[in-house]
PDB file of N, CA and C in Angstrom:
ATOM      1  N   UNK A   1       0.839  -1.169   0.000  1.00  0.00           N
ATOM      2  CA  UNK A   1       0.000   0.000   0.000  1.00  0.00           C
ATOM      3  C   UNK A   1       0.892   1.242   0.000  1.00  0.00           C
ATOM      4  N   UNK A   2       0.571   2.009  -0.858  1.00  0.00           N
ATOM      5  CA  UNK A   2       1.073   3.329  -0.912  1.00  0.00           C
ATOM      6  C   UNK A   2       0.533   4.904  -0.111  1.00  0.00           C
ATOM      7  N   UNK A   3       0.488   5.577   0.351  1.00  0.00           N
ATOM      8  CA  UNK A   3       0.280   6.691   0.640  1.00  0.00           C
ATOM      9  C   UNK A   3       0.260   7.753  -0.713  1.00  0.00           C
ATOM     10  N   UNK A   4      -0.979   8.560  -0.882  1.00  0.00           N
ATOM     11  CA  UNK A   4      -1.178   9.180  -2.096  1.00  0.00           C
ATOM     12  C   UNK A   4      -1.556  10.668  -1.034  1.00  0.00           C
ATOM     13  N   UNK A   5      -1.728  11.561  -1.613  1.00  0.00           N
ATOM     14  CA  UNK A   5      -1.661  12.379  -0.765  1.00  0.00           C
ATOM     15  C   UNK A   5      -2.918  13.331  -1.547  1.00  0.00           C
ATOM     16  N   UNK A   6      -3.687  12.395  -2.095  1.00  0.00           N
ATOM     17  CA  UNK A   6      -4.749  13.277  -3.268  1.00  0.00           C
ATOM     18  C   UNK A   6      -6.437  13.342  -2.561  1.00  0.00           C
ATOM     19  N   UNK A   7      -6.967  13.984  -2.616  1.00  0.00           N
ATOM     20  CA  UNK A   7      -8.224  13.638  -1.456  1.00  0.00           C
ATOM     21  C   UNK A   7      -9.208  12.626  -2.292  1.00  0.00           C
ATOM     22  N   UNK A   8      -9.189  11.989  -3.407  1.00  0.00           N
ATOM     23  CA  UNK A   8      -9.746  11.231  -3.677  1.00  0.00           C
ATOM     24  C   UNK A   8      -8.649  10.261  -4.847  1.00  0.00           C
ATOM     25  N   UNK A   9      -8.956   8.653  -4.871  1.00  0.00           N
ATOM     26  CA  UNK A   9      -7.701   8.177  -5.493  1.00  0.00           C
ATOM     27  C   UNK A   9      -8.377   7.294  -6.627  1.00  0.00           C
ATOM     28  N   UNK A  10      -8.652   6.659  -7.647  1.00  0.00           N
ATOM     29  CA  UNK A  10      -8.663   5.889  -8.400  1.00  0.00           C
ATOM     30  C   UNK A  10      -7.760   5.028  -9.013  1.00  0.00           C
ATOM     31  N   UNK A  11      -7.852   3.732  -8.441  1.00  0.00           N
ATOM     32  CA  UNK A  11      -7.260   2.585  -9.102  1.00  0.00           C
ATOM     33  C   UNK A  11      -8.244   1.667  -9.826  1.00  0.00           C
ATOM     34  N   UNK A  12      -8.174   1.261 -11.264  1.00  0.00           N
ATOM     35  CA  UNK A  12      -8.813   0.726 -12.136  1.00  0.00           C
ATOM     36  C   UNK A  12      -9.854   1.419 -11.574  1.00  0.00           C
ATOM     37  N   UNK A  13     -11.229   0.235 -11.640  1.00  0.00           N
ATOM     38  CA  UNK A  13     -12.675   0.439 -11.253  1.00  0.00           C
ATOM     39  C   UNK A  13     -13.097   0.814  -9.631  1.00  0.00           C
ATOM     40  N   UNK A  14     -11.998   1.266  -9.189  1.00  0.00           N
ATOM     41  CA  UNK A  14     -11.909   1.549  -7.800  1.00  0.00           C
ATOM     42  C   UNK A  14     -11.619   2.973  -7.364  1.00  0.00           C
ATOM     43  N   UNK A  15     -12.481   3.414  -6.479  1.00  0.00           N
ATOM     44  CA  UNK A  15     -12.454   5.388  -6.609  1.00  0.00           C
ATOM     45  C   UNK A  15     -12.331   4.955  -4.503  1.00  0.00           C
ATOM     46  N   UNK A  16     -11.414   5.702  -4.202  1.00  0.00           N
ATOM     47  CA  UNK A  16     -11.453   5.757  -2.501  1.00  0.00           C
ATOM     48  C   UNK A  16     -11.355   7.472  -2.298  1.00  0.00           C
ATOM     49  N   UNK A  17     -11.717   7.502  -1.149  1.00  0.00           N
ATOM     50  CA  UNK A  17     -12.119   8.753  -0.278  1.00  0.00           C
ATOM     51  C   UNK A  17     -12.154   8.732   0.998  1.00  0.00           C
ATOM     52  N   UNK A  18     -11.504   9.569   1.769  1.00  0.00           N
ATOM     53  CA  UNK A  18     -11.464   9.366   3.189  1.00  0.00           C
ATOM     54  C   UNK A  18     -11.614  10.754   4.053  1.00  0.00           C
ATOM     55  N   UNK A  19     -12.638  11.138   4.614  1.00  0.00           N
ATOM     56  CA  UNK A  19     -13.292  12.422   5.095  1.00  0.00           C
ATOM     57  C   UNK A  19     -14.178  12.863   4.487  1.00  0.00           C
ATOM     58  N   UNK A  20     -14.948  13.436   4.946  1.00  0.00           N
ATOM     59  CA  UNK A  20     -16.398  14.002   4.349  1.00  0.00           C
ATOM     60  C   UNK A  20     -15.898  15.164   3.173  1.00  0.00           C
ATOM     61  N   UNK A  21     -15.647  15.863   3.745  1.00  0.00           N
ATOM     62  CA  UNK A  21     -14.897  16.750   2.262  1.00  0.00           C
ATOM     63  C   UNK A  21     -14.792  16.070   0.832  1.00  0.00           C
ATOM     64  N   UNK A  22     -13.786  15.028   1.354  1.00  0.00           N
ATOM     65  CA  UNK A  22     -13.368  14.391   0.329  1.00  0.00           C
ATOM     66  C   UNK A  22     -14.435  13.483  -0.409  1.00  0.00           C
ATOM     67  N   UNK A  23     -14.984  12.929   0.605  1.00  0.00           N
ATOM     68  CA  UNK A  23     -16.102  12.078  -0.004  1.00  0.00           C
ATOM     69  C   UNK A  23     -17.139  12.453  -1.070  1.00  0.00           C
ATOM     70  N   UNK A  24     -17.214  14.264  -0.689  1.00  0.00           N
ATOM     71  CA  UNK A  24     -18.057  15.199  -1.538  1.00  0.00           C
ATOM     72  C   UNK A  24     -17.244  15.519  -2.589  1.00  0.00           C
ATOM     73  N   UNK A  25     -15.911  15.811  -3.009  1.00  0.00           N
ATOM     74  CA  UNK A  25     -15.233  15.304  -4.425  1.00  0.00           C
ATOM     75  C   UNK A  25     -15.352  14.471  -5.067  1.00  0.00           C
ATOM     76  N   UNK A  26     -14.965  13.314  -4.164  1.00  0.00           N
ATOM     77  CA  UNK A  26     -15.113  12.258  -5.088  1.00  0.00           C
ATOM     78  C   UNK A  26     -16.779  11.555  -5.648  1.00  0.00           C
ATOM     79  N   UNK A  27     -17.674  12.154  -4.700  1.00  0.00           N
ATOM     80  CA  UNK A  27     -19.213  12.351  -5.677  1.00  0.00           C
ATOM     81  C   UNK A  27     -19.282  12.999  -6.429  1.00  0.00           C
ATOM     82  N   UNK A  28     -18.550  14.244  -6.698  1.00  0.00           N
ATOM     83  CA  UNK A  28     -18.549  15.072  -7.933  1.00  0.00           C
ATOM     84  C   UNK A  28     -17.847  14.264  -8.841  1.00  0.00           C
ATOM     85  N   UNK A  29     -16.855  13.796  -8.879  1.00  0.00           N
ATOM     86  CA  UNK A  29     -15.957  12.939  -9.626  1.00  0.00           C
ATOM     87  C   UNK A  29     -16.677  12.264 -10.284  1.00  0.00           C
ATOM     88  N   UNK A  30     -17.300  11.180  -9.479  1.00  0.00           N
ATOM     89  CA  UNK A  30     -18.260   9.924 -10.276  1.00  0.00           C
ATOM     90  C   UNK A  30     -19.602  10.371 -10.887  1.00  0.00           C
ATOM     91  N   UNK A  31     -19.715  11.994 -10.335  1.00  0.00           N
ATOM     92  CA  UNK A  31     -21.388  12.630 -11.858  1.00  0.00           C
ATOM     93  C   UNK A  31     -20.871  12.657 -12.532  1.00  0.00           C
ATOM     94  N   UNK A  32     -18.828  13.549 -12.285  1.00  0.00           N
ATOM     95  CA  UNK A  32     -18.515  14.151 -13.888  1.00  0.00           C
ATOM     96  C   UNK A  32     -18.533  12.129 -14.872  1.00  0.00           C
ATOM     97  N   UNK A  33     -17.740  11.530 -14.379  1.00  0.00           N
ATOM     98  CA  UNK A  33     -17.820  10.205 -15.122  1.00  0.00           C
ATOM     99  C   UNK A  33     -18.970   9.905 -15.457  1.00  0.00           C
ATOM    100  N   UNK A  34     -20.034   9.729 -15.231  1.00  0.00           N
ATOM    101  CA  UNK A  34     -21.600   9.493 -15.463  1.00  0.00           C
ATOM    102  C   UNK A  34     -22.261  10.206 -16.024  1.00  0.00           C
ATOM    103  N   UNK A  35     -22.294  11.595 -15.940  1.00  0.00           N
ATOM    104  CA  UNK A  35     -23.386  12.366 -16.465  1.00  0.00           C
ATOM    105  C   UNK A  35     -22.835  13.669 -17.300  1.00  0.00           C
ATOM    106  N   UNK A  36     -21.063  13.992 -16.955  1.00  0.00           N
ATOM    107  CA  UNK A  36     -20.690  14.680 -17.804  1.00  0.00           C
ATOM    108  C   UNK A  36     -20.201  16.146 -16.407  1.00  0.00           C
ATOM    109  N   UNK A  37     -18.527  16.632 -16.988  1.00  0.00           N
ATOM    110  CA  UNK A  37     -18.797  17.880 -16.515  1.00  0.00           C
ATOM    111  C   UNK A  37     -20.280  18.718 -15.871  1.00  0.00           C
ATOM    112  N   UNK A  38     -20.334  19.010 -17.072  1.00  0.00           N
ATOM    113  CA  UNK A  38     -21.523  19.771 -16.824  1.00  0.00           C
ATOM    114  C   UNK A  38     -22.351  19.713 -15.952  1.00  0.00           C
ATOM    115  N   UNK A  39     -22.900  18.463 -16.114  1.00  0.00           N
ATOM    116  CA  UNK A  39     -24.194  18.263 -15.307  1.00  0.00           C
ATOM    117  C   UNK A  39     -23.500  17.867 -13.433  1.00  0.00           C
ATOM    118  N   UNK A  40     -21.596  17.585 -13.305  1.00  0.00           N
ATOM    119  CA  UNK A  40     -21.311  17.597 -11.845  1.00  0.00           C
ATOM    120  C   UNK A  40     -20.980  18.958 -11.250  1.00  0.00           C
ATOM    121  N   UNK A  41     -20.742  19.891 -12.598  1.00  0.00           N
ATOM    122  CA  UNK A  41     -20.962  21.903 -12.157  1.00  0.00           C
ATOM    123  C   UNK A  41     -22.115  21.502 -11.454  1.00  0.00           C
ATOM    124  N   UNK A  42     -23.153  21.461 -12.340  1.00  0.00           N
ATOM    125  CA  UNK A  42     -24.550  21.846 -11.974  1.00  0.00           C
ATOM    126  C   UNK A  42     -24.962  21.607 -10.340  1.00  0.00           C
ATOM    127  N   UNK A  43     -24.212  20.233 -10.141  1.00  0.00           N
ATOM    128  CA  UNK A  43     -24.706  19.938  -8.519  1.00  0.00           C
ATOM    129  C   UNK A  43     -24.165  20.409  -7.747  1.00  0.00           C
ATOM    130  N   UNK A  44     -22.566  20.254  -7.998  1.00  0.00           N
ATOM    131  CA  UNK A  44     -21.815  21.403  -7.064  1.00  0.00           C
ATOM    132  C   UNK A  44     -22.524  22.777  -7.020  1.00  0.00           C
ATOM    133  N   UNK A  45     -23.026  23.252  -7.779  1.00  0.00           N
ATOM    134  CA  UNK A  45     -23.741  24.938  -7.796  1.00  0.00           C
ATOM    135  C   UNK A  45     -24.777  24.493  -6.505  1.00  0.00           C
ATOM    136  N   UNK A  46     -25.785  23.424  -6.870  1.00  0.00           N
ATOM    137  CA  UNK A  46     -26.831  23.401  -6.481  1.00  0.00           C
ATOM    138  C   UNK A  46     -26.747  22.792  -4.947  1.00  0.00           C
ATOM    139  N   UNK A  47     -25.642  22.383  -4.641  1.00  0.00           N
ATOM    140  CA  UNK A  47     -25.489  21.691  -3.011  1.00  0.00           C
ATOM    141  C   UNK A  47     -24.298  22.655  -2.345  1.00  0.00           C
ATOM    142  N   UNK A  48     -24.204  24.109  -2.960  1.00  0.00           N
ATOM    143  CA  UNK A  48     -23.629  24.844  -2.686  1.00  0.00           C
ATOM    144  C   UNK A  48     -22.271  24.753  -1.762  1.00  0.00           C
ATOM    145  N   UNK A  49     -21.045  23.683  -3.136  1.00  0.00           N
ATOM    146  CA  UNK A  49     -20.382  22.942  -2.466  1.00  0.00           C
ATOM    147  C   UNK A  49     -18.603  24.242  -2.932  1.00  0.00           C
ATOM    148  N   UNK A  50     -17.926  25.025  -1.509  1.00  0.00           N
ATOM    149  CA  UNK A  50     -17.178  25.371  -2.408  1.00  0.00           C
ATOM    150  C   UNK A  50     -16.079  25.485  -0.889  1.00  0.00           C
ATOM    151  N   UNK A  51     -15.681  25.005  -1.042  1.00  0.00           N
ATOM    152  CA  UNK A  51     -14.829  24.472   0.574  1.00  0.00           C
ATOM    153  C   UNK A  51     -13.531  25.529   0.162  1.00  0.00           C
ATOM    154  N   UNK A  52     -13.784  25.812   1.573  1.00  0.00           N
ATOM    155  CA  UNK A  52     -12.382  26.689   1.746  1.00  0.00           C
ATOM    156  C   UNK A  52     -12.052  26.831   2.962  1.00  0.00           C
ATOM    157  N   UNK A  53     -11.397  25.732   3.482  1.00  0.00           N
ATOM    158  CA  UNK A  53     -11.177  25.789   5.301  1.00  0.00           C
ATOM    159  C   UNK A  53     -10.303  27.085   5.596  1.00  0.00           C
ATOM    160  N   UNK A  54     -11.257  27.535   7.433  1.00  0.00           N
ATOM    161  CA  UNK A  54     -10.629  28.755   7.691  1.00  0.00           C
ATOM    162  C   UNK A  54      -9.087  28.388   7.913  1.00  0.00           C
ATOM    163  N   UNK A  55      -8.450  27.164   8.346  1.00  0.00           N
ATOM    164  CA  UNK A  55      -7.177  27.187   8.957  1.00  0.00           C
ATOM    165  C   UNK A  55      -6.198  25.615   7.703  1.00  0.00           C
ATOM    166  N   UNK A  56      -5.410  25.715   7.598  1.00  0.00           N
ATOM    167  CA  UNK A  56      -4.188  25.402   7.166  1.00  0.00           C
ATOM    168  C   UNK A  56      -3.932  23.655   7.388  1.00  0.00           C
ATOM    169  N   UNK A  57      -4.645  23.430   8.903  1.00  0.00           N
ATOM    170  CA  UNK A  57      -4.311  22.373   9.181  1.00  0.00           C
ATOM    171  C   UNK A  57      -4.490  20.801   9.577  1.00  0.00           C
ATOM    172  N   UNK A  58      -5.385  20.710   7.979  1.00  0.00           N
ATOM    173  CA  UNK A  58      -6.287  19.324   8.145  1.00  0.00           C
ATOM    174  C   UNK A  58      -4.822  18.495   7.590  1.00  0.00           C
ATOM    175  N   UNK A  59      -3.748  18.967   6.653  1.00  0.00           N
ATOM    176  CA  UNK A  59      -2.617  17.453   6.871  1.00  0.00           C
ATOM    177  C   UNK A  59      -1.653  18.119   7.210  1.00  0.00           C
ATOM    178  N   UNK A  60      -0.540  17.111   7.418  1.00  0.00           N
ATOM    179  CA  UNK A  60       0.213  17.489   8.390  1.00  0.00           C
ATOM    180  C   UNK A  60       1.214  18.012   7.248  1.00  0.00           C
ATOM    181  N   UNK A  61       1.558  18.092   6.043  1.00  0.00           N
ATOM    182  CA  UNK A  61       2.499  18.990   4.926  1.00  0.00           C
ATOM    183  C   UNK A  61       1.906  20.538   5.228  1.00  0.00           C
ATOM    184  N   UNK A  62       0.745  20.601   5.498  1.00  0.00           N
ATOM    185  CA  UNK A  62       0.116  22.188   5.702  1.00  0.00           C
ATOM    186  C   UNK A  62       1.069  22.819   6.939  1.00  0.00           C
ATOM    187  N   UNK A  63       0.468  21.916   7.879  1.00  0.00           N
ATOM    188  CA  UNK A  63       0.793  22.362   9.287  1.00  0.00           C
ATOM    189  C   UNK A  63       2.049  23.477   9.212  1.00  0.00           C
ATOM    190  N   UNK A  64       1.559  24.267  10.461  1.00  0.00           N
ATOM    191  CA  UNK A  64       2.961  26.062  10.459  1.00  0.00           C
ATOM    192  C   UNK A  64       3.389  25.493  11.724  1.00  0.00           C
ATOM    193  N   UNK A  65       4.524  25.531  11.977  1.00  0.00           N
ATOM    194  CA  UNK A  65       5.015  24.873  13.082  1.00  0.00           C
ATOM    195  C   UNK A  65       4.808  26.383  14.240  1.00  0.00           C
ATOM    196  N   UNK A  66       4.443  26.192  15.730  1.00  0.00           N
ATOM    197  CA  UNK A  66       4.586  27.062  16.873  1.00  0.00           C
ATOM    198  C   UNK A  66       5.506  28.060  16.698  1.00  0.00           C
TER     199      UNK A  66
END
């Protein structure tokens, strides 16, 4: 097993996600595969999905040291 450092990963027919954030990418991911760009804009617009954490330090490459 490798460490990927991507918030959502695909190997072959296999899509992983780990945190809610992420989990909400990688549902956008599998509309855009299914239904097209477009129509995974459309839901992101519509589940008013646009993440921008206030602080730095959900992994530890972010982290500002004391």
């Amino acid at each position: 097993m490798t460490y990927l450092p991507q918030r959502y990963v695909r190997s072959g027919n296999i899509i992983t996600a780990a945190g809610v954030s992420a989990g909400v990418d990688m549902a956008l991911y599998l509309a855009s595969l299914i239904a097209g760009d477009d129509t995974a804009k459309a839901i992101q617009l519509a589940v008013e999905y646009d993440p921008r954490p206030p602080f730095a330090s959900a992994m530890p490459r972010k982290r500002v040291p004391n």
